[in-house]
N, C-alpha and C. Protein backbone atom coordinates (compact mmCIF):
# COMPACT_ATOMS: atom_id res chain seq x y z
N UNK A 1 0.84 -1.17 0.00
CA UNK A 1 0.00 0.00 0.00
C UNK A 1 0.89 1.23 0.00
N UNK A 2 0.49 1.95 -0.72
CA UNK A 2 1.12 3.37 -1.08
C UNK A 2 2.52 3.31 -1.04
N UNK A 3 3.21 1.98 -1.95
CA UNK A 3 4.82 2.01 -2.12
C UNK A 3 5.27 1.09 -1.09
N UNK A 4 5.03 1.06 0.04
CA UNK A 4 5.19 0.29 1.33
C UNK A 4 4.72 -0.95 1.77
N UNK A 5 5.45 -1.81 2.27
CA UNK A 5 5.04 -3.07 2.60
C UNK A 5 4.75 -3.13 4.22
N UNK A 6 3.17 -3.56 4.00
CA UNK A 6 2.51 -3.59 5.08
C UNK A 6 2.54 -4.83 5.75
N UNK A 7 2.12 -5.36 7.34
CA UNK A 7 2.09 -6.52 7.26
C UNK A 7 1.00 -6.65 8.28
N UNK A 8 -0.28 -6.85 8.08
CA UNK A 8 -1.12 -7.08 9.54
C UNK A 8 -2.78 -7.12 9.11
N UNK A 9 -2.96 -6.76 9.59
CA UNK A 9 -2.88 -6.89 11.05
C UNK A 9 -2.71 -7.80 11.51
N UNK A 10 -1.67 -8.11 12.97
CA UNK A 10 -1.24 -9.48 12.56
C UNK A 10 -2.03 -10.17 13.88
N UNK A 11 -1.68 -11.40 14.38
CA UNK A 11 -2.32 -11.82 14.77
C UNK A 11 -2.69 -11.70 15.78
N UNK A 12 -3.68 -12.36 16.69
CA UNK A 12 -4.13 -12.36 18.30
C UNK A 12 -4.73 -13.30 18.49
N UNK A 13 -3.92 -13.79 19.92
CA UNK A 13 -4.47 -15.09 20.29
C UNK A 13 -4.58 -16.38 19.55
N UNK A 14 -3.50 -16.19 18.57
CA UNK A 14 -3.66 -17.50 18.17
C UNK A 14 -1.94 -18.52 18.39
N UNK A 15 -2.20 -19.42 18.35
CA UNK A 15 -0.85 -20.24 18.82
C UNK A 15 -0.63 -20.54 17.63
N UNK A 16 0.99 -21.03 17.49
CA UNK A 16 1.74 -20.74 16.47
C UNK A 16 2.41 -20.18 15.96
N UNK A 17 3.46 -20.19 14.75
CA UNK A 17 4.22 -19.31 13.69
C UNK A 17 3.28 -18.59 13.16
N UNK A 18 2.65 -17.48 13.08
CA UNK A 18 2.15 -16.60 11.84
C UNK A 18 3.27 -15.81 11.35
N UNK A 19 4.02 -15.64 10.23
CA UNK A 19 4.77 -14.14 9.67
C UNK A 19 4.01 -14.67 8.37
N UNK A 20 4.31 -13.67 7.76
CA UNK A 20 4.31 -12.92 6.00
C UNK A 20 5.49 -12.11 5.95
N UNK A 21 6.30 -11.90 4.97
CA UNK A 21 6.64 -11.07 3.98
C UNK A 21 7.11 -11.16 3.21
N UNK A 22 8.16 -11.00 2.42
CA UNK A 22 9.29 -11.18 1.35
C UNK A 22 10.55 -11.71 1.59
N UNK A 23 10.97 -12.65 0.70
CA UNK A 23 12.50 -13.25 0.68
C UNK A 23 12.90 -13.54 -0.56
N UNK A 24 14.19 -13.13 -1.05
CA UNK A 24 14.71 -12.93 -2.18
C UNK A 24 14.45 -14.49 -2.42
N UNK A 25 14.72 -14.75 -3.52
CA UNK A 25 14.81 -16.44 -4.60
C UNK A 25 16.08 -16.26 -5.13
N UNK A 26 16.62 -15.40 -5.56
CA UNK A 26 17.87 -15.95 -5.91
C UNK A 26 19.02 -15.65 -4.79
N UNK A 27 20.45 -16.16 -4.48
CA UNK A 27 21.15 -15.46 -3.91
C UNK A 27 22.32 -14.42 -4.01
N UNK A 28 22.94 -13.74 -3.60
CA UNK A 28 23.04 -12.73 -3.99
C UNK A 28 25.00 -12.53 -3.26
N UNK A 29 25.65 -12.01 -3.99
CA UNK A 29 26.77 -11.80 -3.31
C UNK A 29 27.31 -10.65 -2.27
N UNK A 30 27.54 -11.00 -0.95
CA UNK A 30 27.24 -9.58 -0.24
C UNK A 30 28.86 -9.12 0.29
N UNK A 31 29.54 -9.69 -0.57
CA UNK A 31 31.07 -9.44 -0.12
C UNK A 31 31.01 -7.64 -0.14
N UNK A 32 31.36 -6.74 0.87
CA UNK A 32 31.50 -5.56 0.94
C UNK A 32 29.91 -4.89 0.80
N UNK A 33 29.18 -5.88 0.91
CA UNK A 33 27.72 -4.76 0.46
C UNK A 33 26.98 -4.48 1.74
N UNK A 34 26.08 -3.72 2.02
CA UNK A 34 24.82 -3.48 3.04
C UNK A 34 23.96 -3.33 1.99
N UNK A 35 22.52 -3.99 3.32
CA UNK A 35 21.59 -3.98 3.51
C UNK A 35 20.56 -3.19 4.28
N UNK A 36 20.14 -2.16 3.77
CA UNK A 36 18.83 -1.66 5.17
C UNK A 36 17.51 -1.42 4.13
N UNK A 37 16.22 -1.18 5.40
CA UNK A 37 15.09 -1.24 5.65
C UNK A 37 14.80 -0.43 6.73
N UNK A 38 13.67 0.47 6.05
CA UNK A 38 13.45 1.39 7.17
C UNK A 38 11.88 0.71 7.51
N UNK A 39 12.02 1.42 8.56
CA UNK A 39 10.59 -0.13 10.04
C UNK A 39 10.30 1.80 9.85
N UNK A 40 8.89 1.92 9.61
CA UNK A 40 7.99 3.14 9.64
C UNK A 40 6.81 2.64 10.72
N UNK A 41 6.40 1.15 10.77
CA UNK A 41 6.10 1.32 12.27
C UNK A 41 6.05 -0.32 12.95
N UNK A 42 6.71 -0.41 13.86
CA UNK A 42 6.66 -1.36 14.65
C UNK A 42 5.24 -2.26 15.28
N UNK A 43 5.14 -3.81 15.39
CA UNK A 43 4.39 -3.82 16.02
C UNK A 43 3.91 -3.37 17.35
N UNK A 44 2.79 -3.14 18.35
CA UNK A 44 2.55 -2.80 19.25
C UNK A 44 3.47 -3.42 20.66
N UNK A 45 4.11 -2.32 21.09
CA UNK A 45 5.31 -3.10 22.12
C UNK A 45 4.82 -3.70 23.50
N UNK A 46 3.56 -3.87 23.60
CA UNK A 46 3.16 -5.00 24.55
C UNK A 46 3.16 -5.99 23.92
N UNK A 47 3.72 -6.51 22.72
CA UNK A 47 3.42 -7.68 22.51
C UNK A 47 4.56 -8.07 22.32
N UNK A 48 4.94 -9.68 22.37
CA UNK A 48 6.67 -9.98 21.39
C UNK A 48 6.22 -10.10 19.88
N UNK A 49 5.18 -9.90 19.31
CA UNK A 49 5.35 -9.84 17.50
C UNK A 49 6.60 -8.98 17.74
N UNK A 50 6.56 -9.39 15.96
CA UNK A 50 8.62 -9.03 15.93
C UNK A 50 8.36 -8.22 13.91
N UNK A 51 9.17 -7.61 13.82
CA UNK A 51 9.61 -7.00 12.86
C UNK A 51 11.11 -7.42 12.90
N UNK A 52 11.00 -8.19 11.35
CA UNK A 52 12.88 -8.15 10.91
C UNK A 52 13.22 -8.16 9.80
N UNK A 53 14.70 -8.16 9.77
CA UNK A 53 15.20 -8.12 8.93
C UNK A 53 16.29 -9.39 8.82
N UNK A 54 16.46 -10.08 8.09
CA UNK A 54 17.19 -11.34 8.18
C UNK A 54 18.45 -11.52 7.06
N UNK A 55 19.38 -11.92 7.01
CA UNK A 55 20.21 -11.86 5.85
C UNK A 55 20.95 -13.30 6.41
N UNK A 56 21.39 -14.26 5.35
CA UNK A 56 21.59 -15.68 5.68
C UNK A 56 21.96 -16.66 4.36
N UNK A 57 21.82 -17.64 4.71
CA UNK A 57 21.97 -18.99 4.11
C UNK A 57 20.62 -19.46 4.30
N UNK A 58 20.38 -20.08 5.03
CA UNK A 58 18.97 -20.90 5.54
C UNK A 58 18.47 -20.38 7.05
N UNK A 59 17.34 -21.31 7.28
CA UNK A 59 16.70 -20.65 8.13
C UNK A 59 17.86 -21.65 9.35
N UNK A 60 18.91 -21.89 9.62
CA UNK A 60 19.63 -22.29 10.64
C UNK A 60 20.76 -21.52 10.19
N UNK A 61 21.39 -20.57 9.15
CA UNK A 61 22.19 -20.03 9.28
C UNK A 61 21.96 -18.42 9.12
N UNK A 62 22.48 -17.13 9.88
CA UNK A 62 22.06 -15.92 9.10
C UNK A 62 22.36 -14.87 10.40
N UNK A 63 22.38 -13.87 9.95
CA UNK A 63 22.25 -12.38 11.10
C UNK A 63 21.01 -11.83 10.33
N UNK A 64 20.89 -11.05 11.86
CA UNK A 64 19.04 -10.70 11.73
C UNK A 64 19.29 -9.54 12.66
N UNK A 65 18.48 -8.37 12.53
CA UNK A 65 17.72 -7.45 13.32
C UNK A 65 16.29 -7.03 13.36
N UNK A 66 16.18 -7.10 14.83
CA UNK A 66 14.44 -7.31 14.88
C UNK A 66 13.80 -6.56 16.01
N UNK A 67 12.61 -6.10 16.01
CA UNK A 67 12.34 -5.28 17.17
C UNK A 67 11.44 -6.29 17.63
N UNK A 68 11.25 -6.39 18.97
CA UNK A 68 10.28 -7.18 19.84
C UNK A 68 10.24 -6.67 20.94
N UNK A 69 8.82 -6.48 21.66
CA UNK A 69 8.19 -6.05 22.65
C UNK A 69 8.89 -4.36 23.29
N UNK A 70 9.13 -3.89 22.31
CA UNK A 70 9.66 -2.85 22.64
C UNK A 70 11.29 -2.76 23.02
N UNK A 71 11.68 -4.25 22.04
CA UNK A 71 13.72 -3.70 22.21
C UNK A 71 14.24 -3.59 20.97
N UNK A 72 15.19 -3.48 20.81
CA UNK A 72 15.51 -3.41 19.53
C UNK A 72 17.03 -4.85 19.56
N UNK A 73 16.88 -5.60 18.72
CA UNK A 73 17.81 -6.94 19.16
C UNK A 73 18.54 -7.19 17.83
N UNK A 74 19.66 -7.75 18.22
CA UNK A 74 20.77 -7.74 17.12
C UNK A 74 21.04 -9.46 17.50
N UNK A 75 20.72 -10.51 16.08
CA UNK A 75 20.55 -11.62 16.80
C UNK A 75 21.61 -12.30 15.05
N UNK A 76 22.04 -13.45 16.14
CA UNK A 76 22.86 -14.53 14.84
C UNK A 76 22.41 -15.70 15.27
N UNK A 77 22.23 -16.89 14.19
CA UNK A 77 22.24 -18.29 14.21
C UNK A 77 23.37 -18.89 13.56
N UNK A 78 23.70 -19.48 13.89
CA UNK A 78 24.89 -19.97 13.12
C UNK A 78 25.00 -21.85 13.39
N UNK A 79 24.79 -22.43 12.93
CA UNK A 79 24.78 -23.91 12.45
C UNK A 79 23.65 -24.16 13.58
N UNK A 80 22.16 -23.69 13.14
CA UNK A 80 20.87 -24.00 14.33
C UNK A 80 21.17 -23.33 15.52
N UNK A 81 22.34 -22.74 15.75
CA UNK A 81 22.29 -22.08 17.22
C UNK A 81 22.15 -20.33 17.40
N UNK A 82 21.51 -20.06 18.34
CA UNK A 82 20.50 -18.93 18.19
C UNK A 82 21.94 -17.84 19.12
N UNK A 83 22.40 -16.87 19.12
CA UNK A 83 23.21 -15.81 19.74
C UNK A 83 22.61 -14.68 19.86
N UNK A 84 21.35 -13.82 20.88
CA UNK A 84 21.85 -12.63 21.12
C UNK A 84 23.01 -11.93 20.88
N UNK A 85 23.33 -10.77 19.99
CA UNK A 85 24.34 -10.42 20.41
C UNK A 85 24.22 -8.35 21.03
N UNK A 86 23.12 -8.16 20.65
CA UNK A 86 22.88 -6.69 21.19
C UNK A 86 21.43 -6.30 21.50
N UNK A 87 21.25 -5.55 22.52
CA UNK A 87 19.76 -5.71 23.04
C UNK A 87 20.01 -3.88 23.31
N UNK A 88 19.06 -3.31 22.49
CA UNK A 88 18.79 -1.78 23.48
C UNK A 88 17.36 -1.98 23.60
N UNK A 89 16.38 -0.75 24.31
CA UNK A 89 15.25 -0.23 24.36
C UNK A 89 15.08 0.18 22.75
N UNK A 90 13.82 0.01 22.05
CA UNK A 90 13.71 0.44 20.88
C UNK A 90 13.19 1.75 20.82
N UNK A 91 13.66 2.62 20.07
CA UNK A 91 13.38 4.45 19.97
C UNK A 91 12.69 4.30 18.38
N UNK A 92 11.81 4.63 17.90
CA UNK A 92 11.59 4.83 16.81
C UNK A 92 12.06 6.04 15.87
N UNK A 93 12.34 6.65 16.86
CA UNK A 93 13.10 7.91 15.75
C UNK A 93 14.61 7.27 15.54
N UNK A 94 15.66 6.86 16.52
CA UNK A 94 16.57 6.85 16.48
C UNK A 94 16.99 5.47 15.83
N UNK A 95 16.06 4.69 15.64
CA UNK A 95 16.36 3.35 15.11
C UNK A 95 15.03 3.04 14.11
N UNK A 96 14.71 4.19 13.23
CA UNK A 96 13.97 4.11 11.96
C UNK A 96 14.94 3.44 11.01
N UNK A 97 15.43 3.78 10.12
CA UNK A 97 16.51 2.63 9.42
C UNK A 97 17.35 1.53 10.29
N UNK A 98 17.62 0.18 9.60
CA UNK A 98 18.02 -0.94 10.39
C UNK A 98 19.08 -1.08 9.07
N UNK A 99 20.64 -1.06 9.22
CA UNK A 99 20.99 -1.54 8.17
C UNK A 99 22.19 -2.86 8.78
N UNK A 100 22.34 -3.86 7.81
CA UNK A 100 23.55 -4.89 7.97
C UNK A 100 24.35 -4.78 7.30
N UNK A 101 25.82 -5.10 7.56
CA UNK A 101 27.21 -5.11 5.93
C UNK A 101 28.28 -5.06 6.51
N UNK A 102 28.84 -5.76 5.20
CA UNK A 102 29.89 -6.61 5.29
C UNK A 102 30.84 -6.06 5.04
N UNK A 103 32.03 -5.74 6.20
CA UNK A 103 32.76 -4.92 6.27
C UNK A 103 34.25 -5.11 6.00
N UNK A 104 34.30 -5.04 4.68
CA UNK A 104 35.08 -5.99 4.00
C UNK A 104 37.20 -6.27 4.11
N UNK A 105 37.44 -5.08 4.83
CA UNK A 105 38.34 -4.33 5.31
C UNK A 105 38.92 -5.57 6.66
N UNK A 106 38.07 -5.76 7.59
CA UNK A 106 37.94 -6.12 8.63
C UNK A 106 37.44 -7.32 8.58
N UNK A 107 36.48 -8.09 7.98
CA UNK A 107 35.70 -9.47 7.60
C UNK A 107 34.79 -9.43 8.70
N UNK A 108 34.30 -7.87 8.98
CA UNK A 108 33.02 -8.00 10.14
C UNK A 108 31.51 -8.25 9.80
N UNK A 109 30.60 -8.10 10.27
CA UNK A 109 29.44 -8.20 9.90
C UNK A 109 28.57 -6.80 11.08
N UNK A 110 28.25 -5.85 10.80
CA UNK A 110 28.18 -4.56 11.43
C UNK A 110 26.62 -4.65 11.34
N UNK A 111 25.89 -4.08 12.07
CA UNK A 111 24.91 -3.96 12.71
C UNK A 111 25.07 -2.59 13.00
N UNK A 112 23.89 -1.41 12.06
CA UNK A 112 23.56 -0.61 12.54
C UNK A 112 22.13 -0.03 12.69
N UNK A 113 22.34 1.76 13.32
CA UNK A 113 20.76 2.16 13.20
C UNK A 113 20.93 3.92 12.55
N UNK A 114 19.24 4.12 12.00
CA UNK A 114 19.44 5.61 11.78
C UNK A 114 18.70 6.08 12.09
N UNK A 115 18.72 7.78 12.39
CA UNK A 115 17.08 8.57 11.83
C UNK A 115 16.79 8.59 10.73
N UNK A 116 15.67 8.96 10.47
CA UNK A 116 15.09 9.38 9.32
C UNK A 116 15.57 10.56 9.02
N UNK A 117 16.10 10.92 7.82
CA UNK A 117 16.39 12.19 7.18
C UNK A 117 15.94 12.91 5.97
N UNK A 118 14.68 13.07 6.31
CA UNK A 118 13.80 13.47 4.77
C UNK A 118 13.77 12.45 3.82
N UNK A 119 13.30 11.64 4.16
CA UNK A 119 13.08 9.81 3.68
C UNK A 119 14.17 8.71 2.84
N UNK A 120 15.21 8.83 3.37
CA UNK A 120 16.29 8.84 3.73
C UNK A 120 17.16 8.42 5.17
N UNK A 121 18.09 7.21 5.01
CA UNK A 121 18.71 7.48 6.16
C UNK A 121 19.48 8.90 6.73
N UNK A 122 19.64 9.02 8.09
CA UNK A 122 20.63 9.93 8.16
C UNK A 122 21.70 9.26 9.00
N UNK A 123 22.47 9.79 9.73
CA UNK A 123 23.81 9.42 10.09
C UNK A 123 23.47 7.99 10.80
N UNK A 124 24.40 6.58 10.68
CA UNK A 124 24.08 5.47 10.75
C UNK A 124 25.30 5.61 12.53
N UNK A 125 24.87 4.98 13.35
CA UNK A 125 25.04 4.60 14.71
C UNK A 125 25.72 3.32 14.84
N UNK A 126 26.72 3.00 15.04
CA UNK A 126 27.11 1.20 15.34
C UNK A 126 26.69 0.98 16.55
N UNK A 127 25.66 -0.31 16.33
CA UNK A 127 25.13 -0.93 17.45
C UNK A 127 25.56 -2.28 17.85
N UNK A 128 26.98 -3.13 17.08
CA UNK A 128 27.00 -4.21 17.23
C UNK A 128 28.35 -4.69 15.95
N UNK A 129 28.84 -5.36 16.45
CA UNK A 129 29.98 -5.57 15.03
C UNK A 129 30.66 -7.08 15.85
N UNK A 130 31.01 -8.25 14.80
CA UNK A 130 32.08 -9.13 15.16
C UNK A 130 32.40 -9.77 14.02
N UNK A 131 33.44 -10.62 13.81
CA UNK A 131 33.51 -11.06 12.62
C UNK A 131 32.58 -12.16 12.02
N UNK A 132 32.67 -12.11 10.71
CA UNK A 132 31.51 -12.65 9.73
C UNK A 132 31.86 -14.59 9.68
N UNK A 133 31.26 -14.86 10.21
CA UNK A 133 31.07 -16.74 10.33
C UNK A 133 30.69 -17.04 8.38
N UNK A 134 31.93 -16.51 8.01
CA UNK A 134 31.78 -17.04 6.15
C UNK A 134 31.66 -18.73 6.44
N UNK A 135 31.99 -19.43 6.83
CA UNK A 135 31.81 -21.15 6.80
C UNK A 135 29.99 -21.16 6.83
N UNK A 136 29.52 -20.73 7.59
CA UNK A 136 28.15 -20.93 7.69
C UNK A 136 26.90 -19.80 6.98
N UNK A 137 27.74 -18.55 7.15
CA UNK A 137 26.59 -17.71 6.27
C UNK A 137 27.94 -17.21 5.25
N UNK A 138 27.99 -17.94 4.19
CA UNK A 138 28.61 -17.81 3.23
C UNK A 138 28.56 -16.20 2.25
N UNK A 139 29.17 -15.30 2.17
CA UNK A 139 28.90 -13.81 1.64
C UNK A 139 28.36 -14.13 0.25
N UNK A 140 28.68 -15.80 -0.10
CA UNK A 140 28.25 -15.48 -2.12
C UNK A 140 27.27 -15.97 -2.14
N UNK A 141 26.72 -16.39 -1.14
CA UNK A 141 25.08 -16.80 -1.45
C UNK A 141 24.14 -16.34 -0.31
N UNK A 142 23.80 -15.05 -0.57
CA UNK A 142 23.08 -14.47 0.60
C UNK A 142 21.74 -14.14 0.39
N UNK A 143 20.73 -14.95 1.13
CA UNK A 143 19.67 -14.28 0.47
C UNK A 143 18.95 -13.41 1.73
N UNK A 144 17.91 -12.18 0.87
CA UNK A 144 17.30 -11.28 2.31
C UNK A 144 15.59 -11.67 2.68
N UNK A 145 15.28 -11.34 3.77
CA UNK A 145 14.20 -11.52 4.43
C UNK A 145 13.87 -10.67 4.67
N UNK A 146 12.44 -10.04 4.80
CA UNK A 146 11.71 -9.29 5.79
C UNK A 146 10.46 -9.65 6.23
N UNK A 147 10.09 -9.56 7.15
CA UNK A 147 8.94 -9.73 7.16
C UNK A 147 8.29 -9.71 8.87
N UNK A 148 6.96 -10.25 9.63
CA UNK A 148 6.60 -9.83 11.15
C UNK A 148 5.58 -10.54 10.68
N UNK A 149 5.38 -10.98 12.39
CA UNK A 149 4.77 -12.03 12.80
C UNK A 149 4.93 -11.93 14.16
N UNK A 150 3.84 -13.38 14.50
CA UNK A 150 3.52 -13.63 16.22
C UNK A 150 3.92 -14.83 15.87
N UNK A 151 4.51 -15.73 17.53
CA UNK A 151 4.99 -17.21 17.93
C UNK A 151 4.26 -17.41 18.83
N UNK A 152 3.48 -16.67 19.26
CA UNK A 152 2.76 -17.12 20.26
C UNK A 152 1.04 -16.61 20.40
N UNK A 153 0.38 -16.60 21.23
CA UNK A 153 -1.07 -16.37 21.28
C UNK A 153 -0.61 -14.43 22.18
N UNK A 154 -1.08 -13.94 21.20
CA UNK A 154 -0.91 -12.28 21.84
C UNK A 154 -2.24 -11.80 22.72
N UNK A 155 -2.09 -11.35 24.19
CA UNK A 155 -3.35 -10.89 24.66
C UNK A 155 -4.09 -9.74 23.79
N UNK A 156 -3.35 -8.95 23.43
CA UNK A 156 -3.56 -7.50 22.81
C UNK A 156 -3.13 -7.73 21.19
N UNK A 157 -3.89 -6.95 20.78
CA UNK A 157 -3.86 -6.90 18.80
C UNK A 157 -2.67 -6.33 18.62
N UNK A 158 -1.29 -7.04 17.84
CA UNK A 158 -0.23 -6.25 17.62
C UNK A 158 0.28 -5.37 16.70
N UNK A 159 -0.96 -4.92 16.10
CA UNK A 159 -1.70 -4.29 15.44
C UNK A 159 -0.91 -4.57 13.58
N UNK A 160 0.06 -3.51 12.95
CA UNK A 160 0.15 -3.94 11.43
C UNK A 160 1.70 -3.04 11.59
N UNK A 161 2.78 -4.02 10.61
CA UNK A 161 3.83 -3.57 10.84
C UNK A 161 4.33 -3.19 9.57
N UNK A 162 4.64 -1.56 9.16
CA UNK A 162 4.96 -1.10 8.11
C UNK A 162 6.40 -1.06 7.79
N UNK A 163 7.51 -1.72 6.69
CA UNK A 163 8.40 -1.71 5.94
C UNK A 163 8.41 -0.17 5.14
N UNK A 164 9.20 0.01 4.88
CA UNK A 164 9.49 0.49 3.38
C UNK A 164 11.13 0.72 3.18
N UNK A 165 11.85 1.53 2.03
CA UNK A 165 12.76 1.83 1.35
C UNK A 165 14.02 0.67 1.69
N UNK A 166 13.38 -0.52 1.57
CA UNK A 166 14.42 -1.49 1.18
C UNK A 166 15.62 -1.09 0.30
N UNK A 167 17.05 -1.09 1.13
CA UNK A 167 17.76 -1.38 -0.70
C UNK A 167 19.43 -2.03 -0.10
N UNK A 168 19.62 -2.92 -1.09
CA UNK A 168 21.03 -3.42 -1.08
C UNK A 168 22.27 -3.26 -1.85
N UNK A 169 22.79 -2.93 -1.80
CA UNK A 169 24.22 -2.67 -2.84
C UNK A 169 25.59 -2.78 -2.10
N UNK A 170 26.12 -2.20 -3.10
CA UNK A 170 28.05 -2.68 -2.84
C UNK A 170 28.38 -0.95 -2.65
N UNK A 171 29.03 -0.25 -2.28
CA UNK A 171 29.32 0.61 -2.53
C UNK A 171 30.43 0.84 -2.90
């Protein structure tokens, strides 16, 4: 709707996986490239529905950033195993853009955030950086995710979670 990828209203009270959204089909080479997505609005932060962003191999290998119940979380899997690796309070102004990349200098995998700057990122924040697990999320076959959902039965409606200005490149 109006350019933007919507996702909701999503669920309540029901048990289970619900997400929707988009994931690339082909894969993609991310040696030196980022990824961001600007989150225009989060689900409702009484709930854990989640908004993310995922970049990976499979669903047991990948780095992800995601907002849930009102944090903002910087998360890796790497051969089925799940790593926290950064947890703030989520700000919607200050963590409107979510971007990932591969920092090619260093072989990191960087985790950041932005404001909005007249629809547009503006100055990007490091929230998280370690080196890139190439054995398991391989840089030449990367494919992206977005998308939100509930895992569980929500007391409260977590209401509809808006995407927009996806984009990936090399710079």
């Amino acid at each position: 709707t109006a350019q933007q990828m919507r996702i909701g209203a999503l669920l309540q009270g029901q048990t289970g996986s619900h997400y929707n959204g988009i994931r690339s089909t082909n894969t993609y080479d991310f040696t030196g490239a980022y990824c961001y997505v600007e989150l225009v609005q989060a689900a409702a932060s009484t709930t854990k529905a989640d908004a993310m962003l995922t970049l990976g191999r499979d669903v047991s290998n990948y780095y992800r950033i995601y907002i849930e119940e009102g944090a903002l979380i910087c998360q890796a899997r790497i051969a089925g195993s799940k790593r926290t690796l950064f947890t703030a309070a989520y700000n919607p102004v200050a963590h409107r853009y979510w971007r990932i990349r591969h920092e090619q200098a260093t072989g990191k995998v960087v985790f950041e955030t932005a404001p909005d700057n007249s629809g547009a990122p503006g100055s990007w924040t490091l929230r998280y950086s370690e080196q890139w697990d190439t054995a398991s999320v391989p840089l030449a076959t990367i494919l992206f995710e977005i998308k939100a959902g509930t895992w569980q039965p929500e007391p409260v409606a977590p209401g509809t979670v808006i995407f927009d200005n996806f984009r990936s490149a090399r710079p």
